[in-house]
Protein backbone atom coordinates (compact mmCIF):
# COMPACT_ATOMS: atom_id res chain seq x y z
CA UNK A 1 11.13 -12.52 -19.43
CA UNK A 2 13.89 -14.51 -18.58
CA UNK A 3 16.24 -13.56 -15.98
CA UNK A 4 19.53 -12.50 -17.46
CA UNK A 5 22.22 -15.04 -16.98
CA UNK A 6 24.82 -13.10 -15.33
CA UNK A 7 22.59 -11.70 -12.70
CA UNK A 8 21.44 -15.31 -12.04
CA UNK A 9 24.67 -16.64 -11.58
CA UNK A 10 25.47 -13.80 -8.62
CA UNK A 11 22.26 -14.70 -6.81
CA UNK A 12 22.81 -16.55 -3.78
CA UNK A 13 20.61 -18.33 -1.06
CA UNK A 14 21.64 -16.82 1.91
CA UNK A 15 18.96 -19.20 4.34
CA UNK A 16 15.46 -20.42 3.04
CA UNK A 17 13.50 -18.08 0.49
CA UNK A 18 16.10 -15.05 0.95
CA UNK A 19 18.18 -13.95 -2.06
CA UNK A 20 21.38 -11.72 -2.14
CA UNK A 21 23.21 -10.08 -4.85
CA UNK A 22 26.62 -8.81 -3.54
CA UNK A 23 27.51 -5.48 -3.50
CA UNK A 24 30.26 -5.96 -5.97
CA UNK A 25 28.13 -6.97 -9.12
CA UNK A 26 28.34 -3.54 -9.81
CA UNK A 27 30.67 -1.21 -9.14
CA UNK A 28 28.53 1.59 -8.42
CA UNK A 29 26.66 -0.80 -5.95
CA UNK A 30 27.40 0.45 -2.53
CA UNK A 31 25.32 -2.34 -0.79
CA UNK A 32 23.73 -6.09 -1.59
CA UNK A 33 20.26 -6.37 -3.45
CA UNK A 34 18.46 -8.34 -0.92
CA UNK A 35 15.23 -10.58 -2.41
CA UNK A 36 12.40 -12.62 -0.19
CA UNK A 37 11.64 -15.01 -2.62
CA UNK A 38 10.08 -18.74 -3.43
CA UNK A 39 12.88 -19.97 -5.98
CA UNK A 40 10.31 -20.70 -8.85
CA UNK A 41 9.22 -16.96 -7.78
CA UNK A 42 12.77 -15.98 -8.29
CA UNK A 43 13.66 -18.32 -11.38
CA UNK A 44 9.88 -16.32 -13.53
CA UNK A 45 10.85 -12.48 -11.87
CA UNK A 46 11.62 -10.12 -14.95
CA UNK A 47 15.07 -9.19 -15.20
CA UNK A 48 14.10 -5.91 -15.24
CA UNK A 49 13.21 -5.75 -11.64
CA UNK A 50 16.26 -7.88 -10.74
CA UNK A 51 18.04 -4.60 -12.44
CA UNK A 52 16.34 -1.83 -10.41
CA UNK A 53 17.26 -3.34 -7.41
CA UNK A 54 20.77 -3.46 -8.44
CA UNK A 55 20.12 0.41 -9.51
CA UNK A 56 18.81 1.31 -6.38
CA UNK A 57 21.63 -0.07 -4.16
CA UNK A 58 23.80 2.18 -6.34
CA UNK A 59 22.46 5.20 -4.64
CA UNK A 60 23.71 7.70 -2.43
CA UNK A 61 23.69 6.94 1.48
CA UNK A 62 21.90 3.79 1.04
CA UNK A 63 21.91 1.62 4.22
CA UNK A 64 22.18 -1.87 4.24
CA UNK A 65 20.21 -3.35 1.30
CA UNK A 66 18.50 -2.16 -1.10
CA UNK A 67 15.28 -4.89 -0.93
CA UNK A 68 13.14 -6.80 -3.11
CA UNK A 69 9.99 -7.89 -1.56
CA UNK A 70 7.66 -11.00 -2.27
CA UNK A 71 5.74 -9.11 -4.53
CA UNK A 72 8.32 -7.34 -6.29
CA UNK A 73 7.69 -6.89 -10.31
CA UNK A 74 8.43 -4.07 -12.30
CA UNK A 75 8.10 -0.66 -11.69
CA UNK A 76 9.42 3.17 -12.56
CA UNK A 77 12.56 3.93 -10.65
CA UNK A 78 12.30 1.42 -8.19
CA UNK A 79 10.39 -1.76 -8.22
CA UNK A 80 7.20 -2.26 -7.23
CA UNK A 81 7.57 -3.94 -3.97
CA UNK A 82 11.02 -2.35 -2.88
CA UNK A 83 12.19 -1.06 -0.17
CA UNK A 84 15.33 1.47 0.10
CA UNK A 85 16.55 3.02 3.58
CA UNK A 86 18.75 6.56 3.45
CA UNK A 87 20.88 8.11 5.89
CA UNK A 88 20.01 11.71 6.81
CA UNK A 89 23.07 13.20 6.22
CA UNK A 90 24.52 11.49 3.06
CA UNK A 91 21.11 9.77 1.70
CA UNK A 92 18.61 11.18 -1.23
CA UNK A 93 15.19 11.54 -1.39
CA UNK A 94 13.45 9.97 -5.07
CA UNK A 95 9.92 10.41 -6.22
CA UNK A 96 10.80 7.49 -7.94
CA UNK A 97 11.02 5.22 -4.53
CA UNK A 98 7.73 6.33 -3.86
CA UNK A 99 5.65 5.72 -6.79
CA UNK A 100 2.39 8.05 -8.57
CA UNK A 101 -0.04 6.65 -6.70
CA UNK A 102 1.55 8.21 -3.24
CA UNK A 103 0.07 6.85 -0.15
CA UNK A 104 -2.35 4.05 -2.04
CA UNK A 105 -3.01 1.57 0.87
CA UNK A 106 -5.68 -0.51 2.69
CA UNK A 107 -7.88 0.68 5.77
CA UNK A 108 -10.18 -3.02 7.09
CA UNK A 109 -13.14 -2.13 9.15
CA UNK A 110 -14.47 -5.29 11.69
CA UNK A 111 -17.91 -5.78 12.61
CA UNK A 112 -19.51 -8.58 15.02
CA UNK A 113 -22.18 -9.11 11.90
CA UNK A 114 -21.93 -12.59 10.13
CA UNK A 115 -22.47 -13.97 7.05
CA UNK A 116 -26.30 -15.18 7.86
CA UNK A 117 -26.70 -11.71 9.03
CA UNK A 118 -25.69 -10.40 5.66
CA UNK A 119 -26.47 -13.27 3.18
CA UNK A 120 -30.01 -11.87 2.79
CA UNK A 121 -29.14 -8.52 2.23
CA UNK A 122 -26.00 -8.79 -0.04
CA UNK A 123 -27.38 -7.74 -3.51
CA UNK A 124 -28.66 -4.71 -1.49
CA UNK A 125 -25.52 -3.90 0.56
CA UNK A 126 -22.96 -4.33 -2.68
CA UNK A 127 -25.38 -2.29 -4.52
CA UNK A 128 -25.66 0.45 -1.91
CA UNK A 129 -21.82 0.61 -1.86
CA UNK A 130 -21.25 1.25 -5.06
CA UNK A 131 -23.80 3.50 -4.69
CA UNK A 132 -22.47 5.67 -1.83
CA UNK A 133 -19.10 5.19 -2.38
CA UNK A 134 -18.02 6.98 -5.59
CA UNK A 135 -15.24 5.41 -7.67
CA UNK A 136 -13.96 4.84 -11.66
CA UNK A 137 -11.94 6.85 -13.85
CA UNK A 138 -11.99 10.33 -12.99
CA UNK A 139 -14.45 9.73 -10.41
CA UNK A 140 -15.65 12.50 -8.18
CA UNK A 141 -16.40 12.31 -4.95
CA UNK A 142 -20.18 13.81 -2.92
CA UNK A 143 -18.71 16.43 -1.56
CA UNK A 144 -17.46 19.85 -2.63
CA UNK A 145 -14.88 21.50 -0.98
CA UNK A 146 -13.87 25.25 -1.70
CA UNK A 147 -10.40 26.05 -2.49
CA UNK A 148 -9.35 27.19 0.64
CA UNK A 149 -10.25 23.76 2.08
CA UNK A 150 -8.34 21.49 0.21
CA UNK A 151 -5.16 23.12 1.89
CA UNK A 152 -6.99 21.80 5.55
CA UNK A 153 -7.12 18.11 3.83
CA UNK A 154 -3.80 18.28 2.46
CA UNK A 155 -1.67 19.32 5.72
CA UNK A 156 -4.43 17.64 8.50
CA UNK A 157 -4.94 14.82 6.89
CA UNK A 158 -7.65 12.17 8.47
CA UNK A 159 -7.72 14.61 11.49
CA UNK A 160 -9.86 17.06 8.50
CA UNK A 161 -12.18 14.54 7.93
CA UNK A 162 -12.86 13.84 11.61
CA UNK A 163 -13.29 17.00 12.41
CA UNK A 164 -16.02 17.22 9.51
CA UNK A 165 -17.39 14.70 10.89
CA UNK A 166 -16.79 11.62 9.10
CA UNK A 167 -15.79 9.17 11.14
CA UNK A 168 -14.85 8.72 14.89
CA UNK A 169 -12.04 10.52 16.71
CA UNK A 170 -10.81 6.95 17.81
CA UNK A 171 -10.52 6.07 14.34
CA UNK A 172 -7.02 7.67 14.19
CA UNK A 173 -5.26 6.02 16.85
CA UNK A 174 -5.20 3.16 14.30
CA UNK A 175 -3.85 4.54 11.32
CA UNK A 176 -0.61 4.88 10.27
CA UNK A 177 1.27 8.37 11.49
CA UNK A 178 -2.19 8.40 13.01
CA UNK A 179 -3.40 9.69 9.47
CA UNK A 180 -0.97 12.53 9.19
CA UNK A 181 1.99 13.20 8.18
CA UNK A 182 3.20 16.06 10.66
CA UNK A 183 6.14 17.03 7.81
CA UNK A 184 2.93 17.40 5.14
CA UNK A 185 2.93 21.52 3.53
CA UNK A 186 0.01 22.56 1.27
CA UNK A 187 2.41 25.35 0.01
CA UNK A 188 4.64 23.01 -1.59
CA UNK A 189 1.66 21.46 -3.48
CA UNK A 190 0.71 22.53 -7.01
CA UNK A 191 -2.33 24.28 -7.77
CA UNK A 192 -2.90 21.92 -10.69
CA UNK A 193 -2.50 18.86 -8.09
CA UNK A 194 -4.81 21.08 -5.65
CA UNK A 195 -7.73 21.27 -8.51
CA UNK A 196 -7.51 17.56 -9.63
CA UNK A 197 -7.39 16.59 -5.85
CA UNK A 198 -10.60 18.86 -5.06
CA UNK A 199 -13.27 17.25 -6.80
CA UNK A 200 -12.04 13.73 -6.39
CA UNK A 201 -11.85 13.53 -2.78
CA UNK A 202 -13.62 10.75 -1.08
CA UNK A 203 -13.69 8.48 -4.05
CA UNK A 204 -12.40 5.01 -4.68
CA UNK A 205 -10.78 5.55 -7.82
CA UNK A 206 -10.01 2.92 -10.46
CA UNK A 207 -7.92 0.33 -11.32
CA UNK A 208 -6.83 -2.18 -8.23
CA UNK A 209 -8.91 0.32 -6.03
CA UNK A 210 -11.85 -1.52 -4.45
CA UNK A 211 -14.14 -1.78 -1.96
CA UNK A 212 -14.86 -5.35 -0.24
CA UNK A 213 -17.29 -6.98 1.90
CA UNK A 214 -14.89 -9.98 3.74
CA UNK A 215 -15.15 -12.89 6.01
CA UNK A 216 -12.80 -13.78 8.35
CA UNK A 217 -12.19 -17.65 7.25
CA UNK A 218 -9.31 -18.86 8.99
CA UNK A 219 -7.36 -18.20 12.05
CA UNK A 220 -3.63 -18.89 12.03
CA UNK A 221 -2.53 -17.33 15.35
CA UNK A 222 -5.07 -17.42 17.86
CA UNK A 223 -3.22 -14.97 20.29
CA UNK A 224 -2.73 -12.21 18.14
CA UNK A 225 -6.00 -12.62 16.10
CA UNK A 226 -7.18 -12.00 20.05
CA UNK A 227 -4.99 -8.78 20.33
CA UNK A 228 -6.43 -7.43 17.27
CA UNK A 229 -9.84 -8.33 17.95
CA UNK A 230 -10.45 -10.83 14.87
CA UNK A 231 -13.43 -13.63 15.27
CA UNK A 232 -14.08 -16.43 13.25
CA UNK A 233 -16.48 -15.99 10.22
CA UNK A 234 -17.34 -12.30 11.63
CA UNK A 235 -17.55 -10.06 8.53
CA UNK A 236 -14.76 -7.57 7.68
CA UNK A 237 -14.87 -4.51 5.22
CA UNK A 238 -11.39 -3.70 3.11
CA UNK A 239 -11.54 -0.49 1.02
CA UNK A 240 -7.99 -0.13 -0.84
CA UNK A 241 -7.48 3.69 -2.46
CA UNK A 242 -5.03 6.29 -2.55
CA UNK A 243 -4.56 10.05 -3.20
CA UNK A 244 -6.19 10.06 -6.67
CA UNK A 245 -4.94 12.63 -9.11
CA UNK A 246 -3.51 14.99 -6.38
CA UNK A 247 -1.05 12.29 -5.68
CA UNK A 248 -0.32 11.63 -9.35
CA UNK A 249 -0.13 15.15 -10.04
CA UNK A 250 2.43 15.59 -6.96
CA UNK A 251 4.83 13.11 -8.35
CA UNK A 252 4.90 14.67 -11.84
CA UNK A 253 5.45 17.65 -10.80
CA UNK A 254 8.48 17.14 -8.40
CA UNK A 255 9.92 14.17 -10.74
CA UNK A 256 10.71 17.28 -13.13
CA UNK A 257 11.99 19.18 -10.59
CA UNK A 258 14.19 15.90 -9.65
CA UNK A 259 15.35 15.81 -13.22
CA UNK A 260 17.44 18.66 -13.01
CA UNK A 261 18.34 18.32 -9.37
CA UNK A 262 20.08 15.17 -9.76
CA UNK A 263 22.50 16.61 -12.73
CA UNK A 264 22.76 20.24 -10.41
CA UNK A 265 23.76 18.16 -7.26
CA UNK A 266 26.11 16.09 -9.71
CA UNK A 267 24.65 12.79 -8.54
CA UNK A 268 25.94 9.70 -10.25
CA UNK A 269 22.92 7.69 -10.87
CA UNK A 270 22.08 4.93 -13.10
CA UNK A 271 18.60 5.35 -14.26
CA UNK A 272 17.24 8.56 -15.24
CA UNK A 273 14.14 7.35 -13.47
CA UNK A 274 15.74 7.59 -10.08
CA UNK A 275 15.97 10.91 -9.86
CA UNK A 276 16.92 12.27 -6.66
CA UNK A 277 17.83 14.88 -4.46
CA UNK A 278 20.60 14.54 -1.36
CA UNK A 279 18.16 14.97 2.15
CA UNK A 280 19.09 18.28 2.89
CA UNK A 281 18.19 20.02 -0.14
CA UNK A 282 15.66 22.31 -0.95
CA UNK A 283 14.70 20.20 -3.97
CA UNK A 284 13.90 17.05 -1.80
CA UNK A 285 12.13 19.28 1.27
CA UNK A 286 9.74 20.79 -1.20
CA UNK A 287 8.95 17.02 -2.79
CA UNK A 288 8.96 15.25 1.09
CA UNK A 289 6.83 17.90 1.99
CA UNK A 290 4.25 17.89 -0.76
CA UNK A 291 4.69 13.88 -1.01
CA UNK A 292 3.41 14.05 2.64
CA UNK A 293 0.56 16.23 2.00
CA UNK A 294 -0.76 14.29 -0.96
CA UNK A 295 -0.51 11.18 1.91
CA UNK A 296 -2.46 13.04 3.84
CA UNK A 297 -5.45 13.54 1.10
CA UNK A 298 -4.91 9.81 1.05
CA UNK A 299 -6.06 9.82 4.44
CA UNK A 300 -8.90 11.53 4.55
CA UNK A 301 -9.97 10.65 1.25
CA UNK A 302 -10.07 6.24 3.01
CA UNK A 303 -11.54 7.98 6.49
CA UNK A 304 -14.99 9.28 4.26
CA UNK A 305 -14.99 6.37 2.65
CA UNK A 306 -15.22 4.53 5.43
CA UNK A 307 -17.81 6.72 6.99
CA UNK A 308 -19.89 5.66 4.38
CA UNK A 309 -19.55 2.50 4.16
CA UNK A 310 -21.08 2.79 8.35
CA UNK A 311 -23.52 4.53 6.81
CA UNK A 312 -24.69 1.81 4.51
CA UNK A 313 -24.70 -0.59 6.81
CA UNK A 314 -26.93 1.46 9.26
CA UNK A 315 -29.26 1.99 6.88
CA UNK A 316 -29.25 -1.15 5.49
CA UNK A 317 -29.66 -3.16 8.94
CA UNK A 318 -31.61 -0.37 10.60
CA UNK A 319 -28.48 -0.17 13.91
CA UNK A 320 -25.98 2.37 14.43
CA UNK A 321 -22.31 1.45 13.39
CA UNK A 322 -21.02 1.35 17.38
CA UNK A 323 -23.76 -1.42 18.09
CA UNK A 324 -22.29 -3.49 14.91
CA UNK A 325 -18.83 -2.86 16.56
CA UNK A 326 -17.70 -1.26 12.77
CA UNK A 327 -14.35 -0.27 14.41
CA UNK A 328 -10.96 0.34 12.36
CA UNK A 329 -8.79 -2.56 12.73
CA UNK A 330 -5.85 -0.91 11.16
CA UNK A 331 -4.73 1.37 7.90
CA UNK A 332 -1.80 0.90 6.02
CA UNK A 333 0.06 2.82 3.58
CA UNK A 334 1.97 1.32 0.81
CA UNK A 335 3.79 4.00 -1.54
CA UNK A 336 5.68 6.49 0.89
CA UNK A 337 8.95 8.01 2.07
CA UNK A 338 9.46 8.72 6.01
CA UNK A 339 12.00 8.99 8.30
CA UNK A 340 12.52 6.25 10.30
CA UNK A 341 14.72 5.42 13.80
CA UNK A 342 16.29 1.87 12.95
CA UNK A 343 19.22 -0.03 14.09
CA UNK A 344 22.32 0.18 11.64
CA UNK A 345 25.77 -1.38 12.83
CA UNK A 346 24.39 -1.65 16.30
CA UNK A 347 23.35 1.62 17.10
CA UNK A 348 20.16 3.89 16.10
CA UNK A 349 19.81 5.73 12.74
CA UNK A 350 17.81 7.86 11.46
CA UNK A 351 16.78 6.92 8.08
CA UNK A 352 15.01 8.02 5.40
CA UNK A 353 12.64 4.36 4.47
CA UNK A 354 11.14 4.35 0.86
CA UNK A 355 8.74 1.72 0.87
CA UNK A 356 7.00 1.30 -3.04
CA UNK A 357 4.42 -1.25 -3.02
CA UNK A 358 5.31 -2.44 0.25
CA UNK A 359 3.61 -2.33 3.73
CA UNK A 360 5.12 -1.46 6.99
CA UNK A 361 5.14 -4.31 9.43
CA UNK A 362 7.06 -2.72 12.33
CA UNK A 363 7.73 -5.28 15.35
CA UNK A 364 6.97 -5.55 18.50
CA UNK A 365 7.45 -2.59 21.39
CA UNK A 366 7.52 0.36 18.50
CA UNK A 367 6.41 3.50 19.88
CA UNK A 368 4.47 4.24 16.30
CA UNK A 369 2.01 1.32 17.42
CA UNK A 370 -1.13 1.38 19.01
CA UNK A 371 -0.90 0.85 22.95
CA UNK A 372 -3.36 -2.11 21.63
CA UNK A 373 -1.09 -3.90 19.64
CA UNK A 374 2.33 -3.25 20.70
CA UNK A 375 2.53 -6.45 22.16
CA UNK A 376 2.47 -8.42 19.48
CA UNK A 377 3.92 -5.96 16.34
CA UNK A 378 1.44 -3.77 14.02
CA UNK A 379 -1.37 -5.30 12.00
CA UNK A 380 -0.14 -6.04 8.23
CA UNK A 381 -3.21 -6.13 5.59
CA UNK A 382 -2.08 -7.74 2.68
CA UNK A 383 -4.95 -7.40 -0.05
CA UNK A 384 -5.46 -10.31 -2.64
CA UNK A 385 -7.07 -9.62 -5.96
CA UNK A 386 -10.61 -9.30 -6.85
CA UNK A 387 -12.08 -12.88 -6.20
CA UNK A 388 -8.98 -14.19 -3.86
CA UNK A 389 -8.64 -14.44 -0.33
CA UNK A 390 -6.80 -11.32 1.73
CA UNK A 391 -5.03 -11.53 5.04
CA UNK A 392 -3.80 -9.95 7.87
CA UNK A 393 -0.57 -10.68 9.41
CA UNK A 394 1.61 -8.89 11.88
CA UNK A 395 5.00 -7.16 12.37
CA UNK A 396 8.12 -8.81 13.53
CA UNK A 397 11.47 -8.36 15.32
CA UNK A 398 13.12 -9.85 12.13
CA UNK A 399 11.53 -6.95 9.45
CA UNK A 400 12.85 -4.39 11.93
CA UNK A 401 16.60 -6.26 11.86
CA UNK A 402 15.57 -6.92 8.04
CA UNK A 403 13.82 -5.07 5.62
CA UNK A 404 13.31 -1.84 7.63
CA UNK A 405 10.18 -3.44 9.02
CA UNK A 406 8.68 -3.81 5.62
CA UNK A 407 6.63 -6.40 3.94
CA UNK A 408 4.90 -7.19 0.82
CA UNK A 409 1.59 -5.20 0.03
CA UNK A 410 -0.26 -7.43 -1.97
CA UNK A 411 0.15 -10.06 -4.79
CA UNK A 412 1.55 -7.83 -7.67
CA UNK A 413 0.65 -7.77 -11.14
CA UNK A 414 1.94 -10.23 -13.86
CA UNK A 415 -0.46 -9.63 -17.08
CA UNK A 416 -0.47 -5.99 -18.32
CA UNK A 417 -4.13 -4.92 -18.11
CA UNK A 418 -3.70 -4.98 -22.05
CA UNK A 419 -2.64 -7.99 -21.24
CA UNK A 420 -5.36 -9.14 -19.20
CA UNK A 421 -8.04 -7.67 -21.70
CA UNK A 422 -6.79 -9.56 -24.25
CA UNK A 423 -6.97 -13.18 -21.96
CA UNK A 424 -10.53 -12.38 -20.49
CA UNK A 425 -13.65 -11.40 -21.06
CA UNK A 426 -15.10 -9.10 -18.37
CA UNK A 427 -18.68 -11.79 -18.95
CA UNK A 428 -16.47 -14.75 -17.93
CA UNK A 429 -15.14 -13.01 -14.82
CA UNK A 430 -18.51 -11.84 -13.51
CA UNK A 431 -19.19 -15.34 -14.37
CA UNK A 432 -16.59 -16.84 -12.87
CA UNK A 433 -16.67 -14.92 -9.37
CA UNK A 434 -20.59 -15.18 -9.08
CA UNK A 435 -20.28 -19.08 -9.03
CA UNK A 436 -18.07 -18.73 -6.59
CA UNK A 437 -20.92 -16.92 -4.72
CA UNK A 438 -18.78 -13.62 -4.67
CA UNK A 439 -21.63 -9.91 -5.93
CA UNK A 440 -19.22 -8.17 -7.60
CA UNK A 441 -20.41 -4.20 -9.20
CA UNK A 442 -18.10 -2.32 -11.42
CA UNK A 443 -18.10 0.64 -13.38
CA UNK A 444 -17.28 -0.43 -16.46
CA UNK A 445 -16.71 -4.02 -18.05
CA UNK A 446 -13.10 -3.36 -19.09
CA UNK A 447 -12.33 -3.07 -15.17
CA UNK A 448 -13.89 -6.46 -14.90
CA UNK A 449 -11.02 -8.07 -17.26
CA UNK A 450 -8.21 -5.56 -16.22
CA UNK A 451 -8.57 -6.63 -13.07
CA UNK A 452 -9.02 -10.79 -13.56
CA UNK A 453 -7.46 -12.57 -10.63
CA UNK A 454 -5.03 -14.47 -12.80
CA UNK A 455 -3.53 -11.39 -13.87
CA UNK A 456 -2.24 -10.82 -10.66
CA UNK A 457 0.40 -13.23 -9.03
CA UNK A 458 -0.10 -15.59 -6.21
CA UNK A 459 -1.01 -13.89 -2.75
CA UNK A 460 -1.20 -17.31 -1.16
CA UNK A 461 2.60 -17.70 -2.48
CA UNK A 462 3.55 -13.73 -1.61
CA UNK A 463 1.82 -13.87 2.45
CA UNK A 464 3.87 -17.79 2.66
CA UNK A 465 6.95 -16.03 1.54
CA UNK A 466 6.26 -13.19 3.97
CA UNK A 467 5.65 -15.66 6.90
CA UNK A 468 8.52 -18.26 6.25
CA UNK A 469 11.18 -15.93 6.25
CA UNK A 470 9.71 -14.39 9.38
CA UNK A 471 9.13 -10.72 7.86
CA UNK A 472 5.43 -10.78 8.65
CA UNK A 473 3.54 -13.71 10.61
CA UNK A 474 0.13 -14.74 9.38
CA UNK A 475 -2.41 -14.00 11.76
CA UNK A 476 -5.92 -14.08 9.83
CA UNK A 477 -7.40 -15.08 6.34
CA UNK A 478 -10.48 -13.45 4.81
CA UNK A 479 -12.62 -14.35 1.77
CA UNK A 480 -14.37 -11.73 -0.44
CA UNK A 481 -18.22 -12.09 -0.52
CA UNK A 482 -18.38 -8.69 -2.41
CA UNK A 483 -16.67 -6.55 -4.44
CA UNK A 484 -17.13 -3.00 -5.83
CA UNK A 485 -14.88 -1.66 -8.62
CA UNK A 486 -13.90 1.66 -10.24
């Protein structure tokens, strides 16, 4: 789709690859849409994303822009990659900034193995994987937890699942929020939620969920790659999930409750889909507080996953995981709301940062980042699509000034997995990726097609428009030598 003509025409190129929209295309608009954007990026983007990021600058106590990421395509409420900052006192709180799949992100393991070490073995180790770590439609994880447990996952987070004893208690010094949200209450959480989350917990899940066996290809900043402990052509595991149904089930329950806050707080919105709540209501405490539980399930639910992918590996190459160095190089979240301290007219804020389909890349010197890496900014994983390269890149003094120290999450759908079933054969993508010497396991052929590389968009075009505009600089690139599918 096109972009509308009048919206093009009020698009201007502020410096190289950045986009504004000024806040007086609309009336309601109370600041620019802000876009990080190749132009022939900008000239194919749907006009309907173009339109939700005029929407969401329309709403209450929005600071700044409201932001359009390098990935940005269409989404509910706000776009998929977008990014919208609220004060405190005068801001709202939306389900629909945060997305269904709350808390989806990326966790990437390191080891000091290499690809001879693994060559040998791969059929076995891909096979093991999808083996050990559940995933598909409805998939259910190998553990069952009793009712009363799921309330521990939900408000401790990755903290639960060390404490069970999957994982290592170092693991959570490099996670986001150190895997838990401290705001997260089990209370505010549905029972339905609660029962879909129960059986499902330590499972991949479908869709653009995977699990992949990496190596790191290139280096693009020797330094940092240093900092963050990255080698040359060491291998690298990347398992991307979220909070399953619990998540989903969060978001549909508090977008109803949304509905009728917005019309009881007499908001003024402009899509039914951004239904919202101002900060200090009870409306948007019960959703911020069950949103951060169900990121907490999100969590724990990549911490076991993890732990089993150390297992395979042990068992596979007969050493434990410390002597193969499997440490946590970092875990990001991309679909979440959390406040935020962040300079606004020269002075610190308090904000509330909705980031949907969009990664934190926080700077250099932030408290929230390991002592490890503070140096040098966060670690950003940016994922590619199944068969593509992935990279990781790292947070900058210009997101924080920017985009709320947000970047792009990955390379953002442009076929419809309809779409993309009706293009591709699952046979010719198997095909395709084993020539390329990638073992690739799935649950079911559709998945296969749904999830064809060239249904997605450009990753090498989404991390160069994250690095040239300075929002995240590329550190490391990694190629997929397996892949396991739900």
């Amino acid at each position: 789709m096109s972009i509308n003509k009048n919206i093009k025409e009020n698009i201007t190129e502020i410096r190289p690859n950045v986009w504004e929209i000024p806040s007086n295309f609309k009336r309601e608009m109370k600041v620019p849409g802000r876009f990080y954007l190749e132009k022939d990026a900008l000239s194919s983007l749907e006009e309907g994303a173009i339109e939700q990021i005029t929407n969401v600058a329309c709403l209450p106590g929005i600071q700044k822009f409201a932001i359009g990421l390098p990935d940005i395509h269409f989404g509910y409420g706000f776009p998929i990659g977008g990014v919208g900052a609220f004060s405190v006192r005068t801001g709202v709180v939306s389900p629909g900034g945060v997305g269904f799949d709350i808390n989806c992100g990326v966790r990437m393991v390191r080891t000091n193995l290499t690809e001879k070490d693994i060559k040998p073995k791969m059929k076995e180790i891909v096979d093991k994987l999808f083996v050990n770590v559940p995933s598909g439609v409805g998939s259910k994880g190998k553990i069952r937890l009793k009712n009363n447990e799921i309330d521990n996952v939900l408000d401790f987070g990755a903290e639960w699942a060390v404490e069970n004893e999957y994982g290592w208690e170092e693991d959570l010094n490099f996670l986001e929020e150190n895997g838990r949200m401290l705001d997260a209450d089990s209370s505010k959480v549905s029972d339905k939620a609660k029962k879909r989350g129960i059986p499902q917990l330590g499972s991949l899940g479908s869709g653009n969920h995977f699990l992949e066996v990496q190596k790191i290809d290139e280096i693009f900043n020797e330094e940092v790659a240093k900092t963050f402990n990255l080698e040359p052509g060491t291998i690298t595991i990347m398992v991307h999930s979220g909070s399953r149904g619990c998540g989903h089930q969060v978001c549909s329950d508090h977008l109803r409750a949304m509905d009728k806050a917005y019309k009881k707080h007499n908001l003024n919105i402009p899509d039914r889909q951004l239904a919202c709540a101002p900060i200090d209501s009870i409306e948007a405490e019960n959703y911020f507080r069950a949103m951060a539980a169900a990121a907490n399930y999100a969590w724990a639910n990549r911490q076991m996953m993890v732990h089993w992918v150390r297992e395979t590996f042990e068992g596979i190459f007969n050493q434990s995981a410390e002597d193969m160095e499997m440490s946590v190089i970092y875990d990001v979240a991309h679909n979440i709301a959390k406040k935020e301290v962040h300079n606004i007219k020269n002075r610190n804020q308090e904000v509330m940062v909705h980031r949907k389909g969009a990664t934190r890349a926080f700077g250099p010197g932030r408290v929230e980042i390991p002592n490890e890496y503070r140096k040098v900014g966060q670690p950003v994983l940016i994922p590619g699509t199944m068969g593509t390269a992935s990279y990781i890149l790292h947070g900058t003094d210009i997101a924080m000034e920017e985009t709320f120290g947000s970047t792009a999450h990955g390379a953002g759908r442009k076929l419809s997995r309809t779409g993309a079933k009706k293009k591709f054969t699952s046979d010719e993508i198997k095909a395709d990726l084993e020539s390329k010497g990638i073992h690739v396991r799935a649950n079911s052929d559709p998945v296969l097609a749904e999830e064809a590389p060239a249904a997605y968009k450009d990753v090498d075009q989404v991390v160069r428009t994250s690095d040239s505009t300075g929002i995240a600089k590329l550190v490391a690139k990694v190629v997929p030598l397996a892949v396991t599918k739900g």
